[in-house]
Protein backbone atom coordinates (compact mmCIF):
# COMPACT_ATOMS: atom_id res chain seq x y z
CA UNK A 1 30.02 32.83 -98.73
CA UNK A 2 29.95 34.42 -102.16
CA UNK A 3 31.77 37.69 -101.35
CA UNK A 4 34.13 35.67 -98.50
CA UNK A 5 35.17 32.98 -101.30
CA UNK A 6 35.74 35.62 -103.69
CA UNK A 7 38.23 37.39 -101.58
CA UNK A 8 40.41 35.05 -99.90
CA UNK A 9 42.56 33.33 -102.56
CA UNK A 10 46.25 33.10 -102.96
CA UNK A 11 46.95 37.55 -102.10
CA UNK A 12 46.95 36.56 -97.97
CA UNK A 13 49.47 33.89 -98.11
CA UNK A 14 51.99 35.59 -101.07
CA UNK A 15 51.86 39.28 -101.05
CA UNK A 16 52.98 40.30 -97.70
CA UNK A 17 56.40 39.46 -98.62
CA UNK A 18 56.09 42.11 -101.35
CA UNK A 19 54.45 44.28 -99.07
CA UNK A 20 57.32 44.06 -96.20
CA UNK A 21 59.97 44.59 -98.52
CA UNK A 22 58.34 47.88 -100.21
CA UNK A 23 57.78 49.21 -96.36
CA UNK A 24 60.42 47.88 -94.56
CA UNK A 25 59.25 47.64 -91.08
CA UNK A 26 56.61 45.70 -88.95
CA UNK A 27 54.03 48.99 -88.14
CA UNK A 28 54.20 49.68 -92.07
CA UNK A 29 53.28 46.65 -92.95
CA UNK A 30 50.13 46.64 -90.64
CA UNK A 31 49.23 50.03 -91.97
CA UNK A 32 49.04 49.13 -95.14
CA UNK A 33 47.25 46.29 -95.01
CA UNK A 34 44.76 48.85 -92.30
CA UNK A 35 44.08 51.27 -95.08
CA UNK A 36 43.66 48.55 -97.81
CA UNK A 37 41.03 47.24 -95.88
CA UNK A 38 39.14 50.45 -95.02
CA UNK A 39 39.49 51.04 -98.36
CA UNK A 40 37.49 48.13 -98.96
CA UNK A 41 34.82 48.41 -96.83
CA UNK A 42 34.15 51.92 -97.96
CA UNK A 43 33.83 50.84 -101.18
CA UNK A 44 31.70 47.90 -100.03
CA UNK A 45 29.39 50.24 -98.40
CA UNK A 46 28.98 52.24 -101.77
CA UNK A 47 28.50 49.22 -103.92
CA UNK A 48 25.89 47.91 -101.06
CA UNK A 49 24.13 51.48 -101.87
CA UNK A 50 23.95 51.01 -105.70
CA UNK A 51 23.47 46.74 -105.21
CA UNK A 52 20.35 48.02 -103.18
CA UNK A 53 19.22 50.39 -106.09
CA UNK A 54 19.77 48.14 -108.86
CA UNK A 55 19.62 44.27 -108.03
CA UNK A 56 19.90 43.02 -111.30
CA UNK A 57 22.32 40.72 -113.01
CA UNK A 58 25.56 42.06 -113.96
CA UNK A 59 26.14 44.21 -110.97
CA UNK A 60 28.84 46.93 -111.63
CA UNK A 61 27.86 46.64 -115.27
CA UNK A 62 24.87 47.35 -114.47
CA UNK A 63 25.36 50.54 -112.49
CA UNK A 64 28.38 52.14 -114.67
CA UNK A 65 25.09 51.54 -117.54
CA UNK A 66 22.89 53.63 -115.88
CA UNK A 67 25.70 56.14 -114.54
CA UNK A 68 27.29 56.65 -117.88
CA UNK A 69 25.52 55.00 -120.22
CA UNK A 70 25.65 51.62 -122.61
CA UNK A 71 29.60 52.64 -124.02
CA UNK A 72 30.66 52.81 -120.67
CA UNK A 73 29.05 49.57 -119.69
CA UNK A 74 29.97 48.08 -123.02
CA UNK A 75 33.91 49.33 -121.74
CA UNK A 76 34.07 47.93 -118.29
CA UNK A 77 32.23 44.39 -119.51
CA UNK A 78 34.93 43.75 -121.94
CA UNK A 79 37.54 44.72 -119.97
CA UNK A 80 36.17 42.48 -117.05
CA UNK A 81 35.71 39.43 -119.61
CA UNK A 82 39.54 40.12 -121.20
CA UNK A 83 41.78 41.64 -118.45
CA UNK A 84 39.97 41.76 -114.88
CA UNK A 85 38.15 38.75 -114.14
CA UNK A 86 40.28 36.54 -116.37
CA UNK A 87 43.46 37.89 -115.06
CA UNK A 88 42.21 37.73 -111.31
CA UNK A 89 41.32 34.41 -112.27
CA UNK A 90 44.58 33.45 -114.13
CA UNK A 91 46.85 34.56 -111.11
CA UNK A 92 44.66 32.41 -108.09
CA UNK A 93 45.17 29.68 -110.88
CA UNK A 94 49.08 30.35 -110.73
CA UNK A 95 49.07 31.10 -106.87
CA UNK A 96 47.48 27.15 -106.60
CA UNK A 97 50.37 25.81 -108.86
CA UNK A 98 52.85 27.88 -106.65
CA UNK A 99 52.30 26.04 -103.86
CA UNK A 100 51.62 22.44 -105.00
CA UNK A 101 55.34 22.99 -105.86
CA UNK A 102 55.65 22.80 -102.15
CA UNK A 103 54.66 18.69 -102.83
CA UNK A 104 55.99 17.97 -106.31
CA UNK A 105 59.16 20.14 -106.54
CA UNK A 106 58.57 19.72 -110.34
CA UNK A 107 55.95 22.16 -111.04
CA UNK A 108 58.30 25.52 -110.64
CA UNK A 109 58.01 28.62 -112.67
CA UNK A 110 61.33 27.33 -113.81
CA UNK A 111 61.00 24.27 -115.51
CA UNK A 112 60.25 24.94 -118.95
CA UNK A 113 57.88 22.51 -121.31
CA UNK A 114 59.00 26.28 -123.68
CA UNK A 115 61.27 28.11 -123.06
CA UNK A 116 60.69 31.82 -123.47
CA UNK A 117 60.38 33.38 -126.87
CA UNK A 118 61.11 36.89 -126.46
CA UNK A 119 59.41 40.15 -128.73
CA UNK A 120 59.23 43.82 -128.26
CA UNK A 121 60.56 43.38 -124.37
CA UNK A 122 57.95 40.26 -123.61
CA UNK A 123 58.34 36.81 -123.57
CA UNK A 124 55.85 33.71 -123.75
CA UNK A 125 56.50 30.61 -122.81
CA UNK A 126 55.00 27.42 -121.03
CA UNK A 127 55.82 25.99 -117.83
CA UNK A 128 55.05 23.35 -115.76
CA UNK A 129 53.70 25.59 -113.29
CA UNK A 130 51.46 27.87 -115.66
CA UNK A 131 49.99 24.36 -116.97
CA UNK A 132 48.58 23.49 -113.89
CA UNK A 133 47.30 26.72 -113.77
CA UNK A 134 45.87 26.65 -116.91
CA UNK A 135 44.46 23.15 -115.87
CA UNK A 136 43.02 24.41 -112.35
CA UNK A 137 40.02 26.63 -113.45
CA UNK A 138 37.28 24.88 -112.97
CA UNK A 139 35.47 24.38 -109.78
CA UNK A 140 35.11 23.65 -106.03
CA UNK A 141 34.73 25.26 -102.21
CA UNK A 142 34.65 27.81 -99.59
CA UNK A 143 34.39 26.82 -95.94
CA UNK A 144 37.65 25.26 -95.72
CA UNK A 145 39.64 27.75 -97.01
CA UNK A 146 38.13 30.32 -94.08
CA UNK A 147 38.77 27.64 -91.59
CA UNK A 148 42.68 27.51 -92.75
CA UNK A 149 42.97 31.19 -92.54
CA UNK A 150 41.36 31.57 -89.09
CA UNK A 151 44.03 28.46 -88.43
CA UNK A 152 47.14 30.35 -89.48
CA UNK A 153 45.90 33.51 -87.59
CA UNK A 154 44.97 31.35 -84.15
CA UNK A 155 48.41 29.06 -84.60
CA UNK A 156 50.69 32.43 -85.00
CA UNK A 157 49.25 34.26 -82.17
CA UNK A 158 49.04 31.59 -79.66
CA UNK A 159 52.34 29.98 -80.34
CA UNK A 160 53.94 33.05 -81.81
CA UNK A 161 56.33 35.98 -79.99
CA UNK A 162 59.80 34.54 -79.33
CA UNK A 163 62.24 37.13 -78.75
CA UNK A 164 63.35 36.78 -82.46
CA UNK A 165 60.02 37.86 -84.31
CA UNK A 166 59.57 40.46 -85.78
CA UNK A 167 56.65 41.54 -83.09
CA UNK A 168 59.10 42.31 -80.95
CA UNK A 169 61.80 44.35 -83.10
CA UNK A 170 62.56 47.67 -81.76
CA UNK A 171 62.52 48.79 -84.97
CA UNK A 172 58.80 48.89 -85.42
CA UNK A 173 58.58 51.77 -87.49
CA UNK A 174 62.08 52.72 -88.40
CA UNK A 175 62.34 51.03 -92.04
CA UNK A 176 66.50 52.31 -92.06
CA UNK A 177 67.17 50.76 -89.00
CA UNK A 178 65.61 47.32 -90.49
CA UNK A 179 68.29 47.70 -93.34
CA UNK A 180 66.24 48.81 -95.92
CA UNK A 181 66.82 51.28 -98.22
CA UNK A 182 64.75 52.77 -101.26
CA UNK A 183 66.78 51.27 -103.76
CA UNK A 184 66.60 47.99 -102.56
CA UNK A 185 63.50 48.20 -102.13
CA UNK A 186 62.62 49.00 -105.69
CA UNK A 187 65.97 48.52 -107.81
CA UNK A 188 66.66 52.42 -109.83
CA UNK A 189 64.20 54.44 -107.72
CA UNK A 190 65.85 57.95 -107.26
CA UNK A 191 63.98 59.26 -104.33
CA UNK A 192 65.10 59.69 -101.06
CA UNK A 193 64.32 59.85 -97.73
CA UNK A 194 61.02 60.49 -96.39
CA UNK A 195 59.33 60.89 -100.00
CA UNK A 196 60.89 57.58 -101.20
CA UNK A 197 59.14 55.85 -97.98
CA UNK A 198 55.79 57.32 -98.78
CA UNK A 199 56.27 56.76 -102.40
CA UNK A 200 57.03 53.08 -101.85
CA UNK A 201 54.18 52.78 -98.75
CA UNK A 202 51.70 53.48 -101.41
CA UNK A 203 53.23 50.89 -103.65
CA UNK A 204 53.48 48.16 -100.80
CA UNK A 205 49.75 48.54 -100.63
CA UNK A 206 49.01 47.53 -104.13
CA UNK A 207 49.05 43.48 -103.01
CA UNK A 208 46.93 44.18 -100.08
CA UNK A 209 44.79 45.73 -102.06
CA UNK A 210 44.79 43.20 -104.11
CA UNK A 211 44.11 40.74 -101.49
CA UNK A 212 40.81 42.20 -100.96
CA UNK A 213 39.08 42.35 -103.95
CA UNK A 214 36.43 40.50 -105.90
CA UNK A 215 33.85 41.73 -103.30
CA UNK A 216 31.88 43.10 -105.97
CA UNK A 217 31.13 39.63 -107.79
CA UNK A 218 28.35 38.95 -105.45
CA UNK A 219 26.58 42.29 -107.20
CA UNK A 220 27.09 40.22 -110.50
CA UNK A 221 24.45 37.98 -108.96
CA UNK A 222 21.81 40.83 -107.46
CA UNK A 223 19.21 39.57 -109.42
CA UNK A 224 19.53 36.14 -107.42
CA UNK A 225 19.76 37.23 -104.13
CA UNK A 226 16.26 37.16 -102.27
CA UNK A 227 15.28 40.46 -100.35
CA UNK A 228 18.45 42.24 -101.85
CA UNK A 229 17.84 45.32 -100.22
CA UNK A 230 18.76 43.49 -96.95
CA UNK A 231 21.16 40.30 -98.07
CA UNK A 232 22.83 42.24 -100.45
CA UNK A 233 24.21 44.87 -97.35
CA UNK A 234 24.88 42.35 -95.27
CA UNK A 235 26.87 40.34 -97.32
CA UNK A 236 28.56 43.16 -98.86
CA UNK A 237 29.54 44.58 -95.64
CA UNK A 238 29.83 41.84 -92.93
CA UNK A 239 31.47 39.48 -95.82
CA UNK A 240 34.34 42.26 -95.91
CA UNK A 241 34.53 42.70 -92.56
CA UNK A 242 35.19 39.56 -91.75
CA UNK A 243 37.97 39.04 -94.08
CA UNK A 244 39.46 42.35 -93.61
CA UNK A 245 39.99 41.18 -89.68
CA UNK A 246 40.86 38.09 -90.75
CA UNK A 247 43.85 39.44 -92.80
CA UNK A 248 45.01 41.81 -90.37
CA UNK A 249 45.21 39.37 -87.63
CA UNK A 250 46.73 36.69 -90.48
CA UNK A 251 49.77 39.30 -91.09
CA UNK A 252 50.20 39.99 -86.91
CA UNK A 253 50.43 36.24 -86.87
CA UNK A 254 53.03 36.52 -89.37
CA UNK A 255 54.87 38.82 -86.99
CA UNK A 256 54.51 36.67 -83.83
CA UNK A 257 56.17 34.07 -85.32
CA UNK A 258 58.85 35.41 -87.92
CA UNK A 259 61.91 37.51 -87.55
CA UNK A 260 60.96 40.54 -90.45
CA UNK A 261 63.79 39.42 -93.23
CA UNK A 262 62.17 36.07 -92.99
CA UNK A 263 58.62 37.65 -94.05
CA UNK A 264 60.08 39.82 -96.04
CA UNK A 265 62.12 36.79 -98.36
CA UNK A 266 60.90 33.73 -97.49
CA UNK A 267 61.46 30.93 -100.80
CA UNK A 268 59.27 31.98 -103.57
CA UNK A 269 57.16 34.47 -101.41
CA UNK A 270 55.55 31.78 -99.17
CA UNK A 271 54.98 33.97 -96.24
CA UNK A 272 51.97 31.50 -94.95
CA UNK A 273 54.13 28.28 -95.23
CA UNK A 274 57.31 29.57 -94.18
CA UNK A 275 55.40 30.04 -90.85
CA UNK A 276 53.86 26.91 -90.43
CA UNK A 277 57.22 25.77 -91.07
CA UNK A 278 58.62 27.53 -88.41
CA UNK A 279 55.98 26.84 -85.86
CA UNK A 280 55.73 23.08 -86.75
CA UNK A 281 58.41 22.31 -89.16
CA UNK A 282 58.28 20.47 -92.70
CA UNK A 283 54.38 19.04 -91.98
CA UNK A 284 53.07 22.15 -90.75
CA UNK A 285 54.53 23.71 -94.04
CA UNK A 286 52.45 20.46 -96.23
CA UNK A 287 49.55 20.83 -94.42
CA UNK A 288 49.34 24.87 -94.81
CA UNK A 289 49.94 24.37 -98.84
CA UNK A 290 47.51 21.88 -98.87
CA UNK A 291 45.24 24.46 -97.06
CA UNK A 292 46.57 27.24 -99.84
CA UNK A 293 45.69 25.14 -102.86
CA UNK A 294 41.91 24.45 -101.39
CA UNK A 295 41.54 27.67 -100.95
CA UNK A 296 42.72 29.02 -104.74
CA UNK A 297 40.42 26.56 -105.84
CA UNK A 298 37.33 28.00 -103.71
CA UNK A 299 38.58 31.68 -104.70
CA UNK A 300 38.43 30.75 -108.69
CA UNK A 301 34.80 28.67 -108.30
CA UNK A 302 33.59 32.12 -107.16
CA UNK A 303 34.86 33.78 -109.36
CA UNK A 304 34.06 31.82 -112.30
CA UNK A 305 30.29 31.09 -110.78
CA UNK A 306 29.33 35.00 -110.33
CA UNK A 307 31.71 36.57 -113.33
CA UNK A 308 29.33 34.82 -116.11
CA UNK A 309 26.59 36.97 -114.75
CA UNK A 310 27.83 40.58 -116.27
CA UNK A 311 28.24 38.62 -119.39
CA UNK A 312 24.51 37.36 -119.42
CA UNK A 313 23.57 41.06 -118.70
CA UNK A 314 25.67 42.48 -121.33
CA UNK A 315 24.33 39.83 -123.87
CA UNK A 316 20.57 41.38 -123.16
CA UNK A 317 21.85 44.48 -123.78
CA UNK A 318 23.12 43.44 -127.21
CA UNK A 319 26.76 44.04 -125.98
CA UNK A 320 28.19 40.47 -125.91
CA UNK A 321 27.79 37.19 -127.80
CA UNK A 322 23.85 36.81 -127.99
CA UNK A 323 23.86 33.09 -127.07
CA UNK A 324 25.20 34.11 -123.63
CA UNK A 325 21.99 35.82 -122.78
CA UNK A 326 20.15 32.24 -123.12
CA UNK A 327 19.18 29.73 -120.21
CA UNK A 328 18.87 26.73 -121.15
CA UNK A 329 16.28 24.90 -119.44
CA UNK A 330 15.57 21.41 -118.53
CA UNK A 331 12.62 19.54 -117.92
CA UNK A 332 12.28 15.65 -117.03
């Protein structure tokens, strides 16, 4: 449930928008979420090796310390506690306020409580959309969030492939005869051809990739896991098999239902909505965004739950705030 809750989060339901409009045709699109995920469980079947090794608290921490030593450790820790694991966390957070804009049309990106100050080519600025996000993290769960997935997948497939989806395009592979075109695609790219559609395929797999990661938290809890050698594997492995599947069959779904420019630009990169919307019009769209927002939640409990883990380890190792490496305890 760990490694399962930690994956599926806002990526399934946003980035295959993204994804279609880097590839620009149905069998691309597949393919790159296909590698992604064998990506994924070859790396989960590493990490399930060292996890095996080394069931301690902190997980990859704990294993890039004994690799490489403490400044390597003391390097990946920080960079989970100030970039990684916050920012994974931060973007689930804004995925959840992207869709409750589906019920209160005033929490957009768009609607400014300040506007943006600009500096050096950034901006900040506060919206009502990145305050509910910054008002989400906290905590809740898992189940339900599989149970809408598996519901978009079995929905699509089963009520999916009218002549206008983009299942049945002719064009499954041909990205040109789709309309696209490289600079479209990515606005000022200079390549052409067949190196500007592998250049961009590898780029369109950057949200898929995306999609599927956070397996590793459930490492950050080794030292919790009874007979690790076995659980660890299992969870490691079967955990990211099962959403791997699950995400493949989520995006054919997309394509049994959807003509291709509607994946490819449906409003604010909605994929999962815009085809519940299709299939059972303006509920169906509620009810999925409803399903969405549990499921952010779930995806940032996880990772909230397993992330404070590397930083206990690192505190033992004198590497982070010492009063992390405490647990309290409680008696009646």
């Amino acid at each position: 449930m760990i490694v399962i809750g930690s994956m599926i989060g806002s990526g399934i339901f946003i980035v295959s928008a993204e994804s279609s409009r880097m590839s620009g045709a149905p069998g691309w699109l597949l393919l790159a979420w296909t590698i992604a995920g064998l990506l994924t469980i070859t790396g989960a079947l590493c990490c399930s090796e060292l996890a095996t090794m080394m069931p301690r608290a902190g997980g990859v921490y704990v294993f890039l310390r004994e690799a490489y030593g403490h400044s390597i450790g003391f390097l990946y820790g920080w960079t989970l506690f100030l970039v990684i694991q916050t920012g994974t966390i931060a973007a689930v957070a804004i995925a959840f306020a992207k869709f409750l804009g589906v019920f209160v049309p005033a929490v957009s990106p768009d609607n400014y409580l300040v506007s943006p100050i600009s500096f050096g080519g950034y901006a900040i600025s506060l919206s009502m959309e990145q305050l509910v996000a910054i008002a989400l993290i906290q905590n809740t769960f898992t189940f339900a969030k599989t149970a809408a997935l598996a519901a978009v997948v079995v929905i699509g497939l089963s009520l999916g492939w009218h002549a206008t989806s983009a299942a049945r395009s002719a064009a499954w592979w041909d990205s040109w005869a789709n309309g696209w075109k490289p600079q479209i695609a990515q606005p000022g790219f200079t390549f052409v051809g067949g190196l500007a559609m592998a250049l961009l395929f590898g780029k369109s797999m950057v949200g898929p990739l995306f999609a599927q990661t956070a397996w590793t938290n459930v490492t950050f809890v080794g030292s919790e896991v009874r007979d690790p050698g076995k659980n660890l594997v299992r969870a490691l492995v079967g955990g990211c098999a099962i959403v791997v599947a699950l995400y493949l069959l989520a995006n054919l779904a997309y394509l049994a239902v959807l003509p291709f420019p509607e994946i490819q630009h449906p409003p604010q990169n909605r994929v999962a909505v815009a085809m519940m919307n299709a299939v059972f019009g303006h509920p169906g769209a509620l009810c999925m965004a409803a399903a969405i927002m549990i499921s952010t939640f779930g995806c940032n409990n996880g990772l909230i739950l397993s992330g404070a883990r590397v930083y206990y380890a690192m505190a033992r190792d004198r590497l982070f705030f010492q009063k992390v490496a405490t647990t309290p305890r409680h008696t009646k």
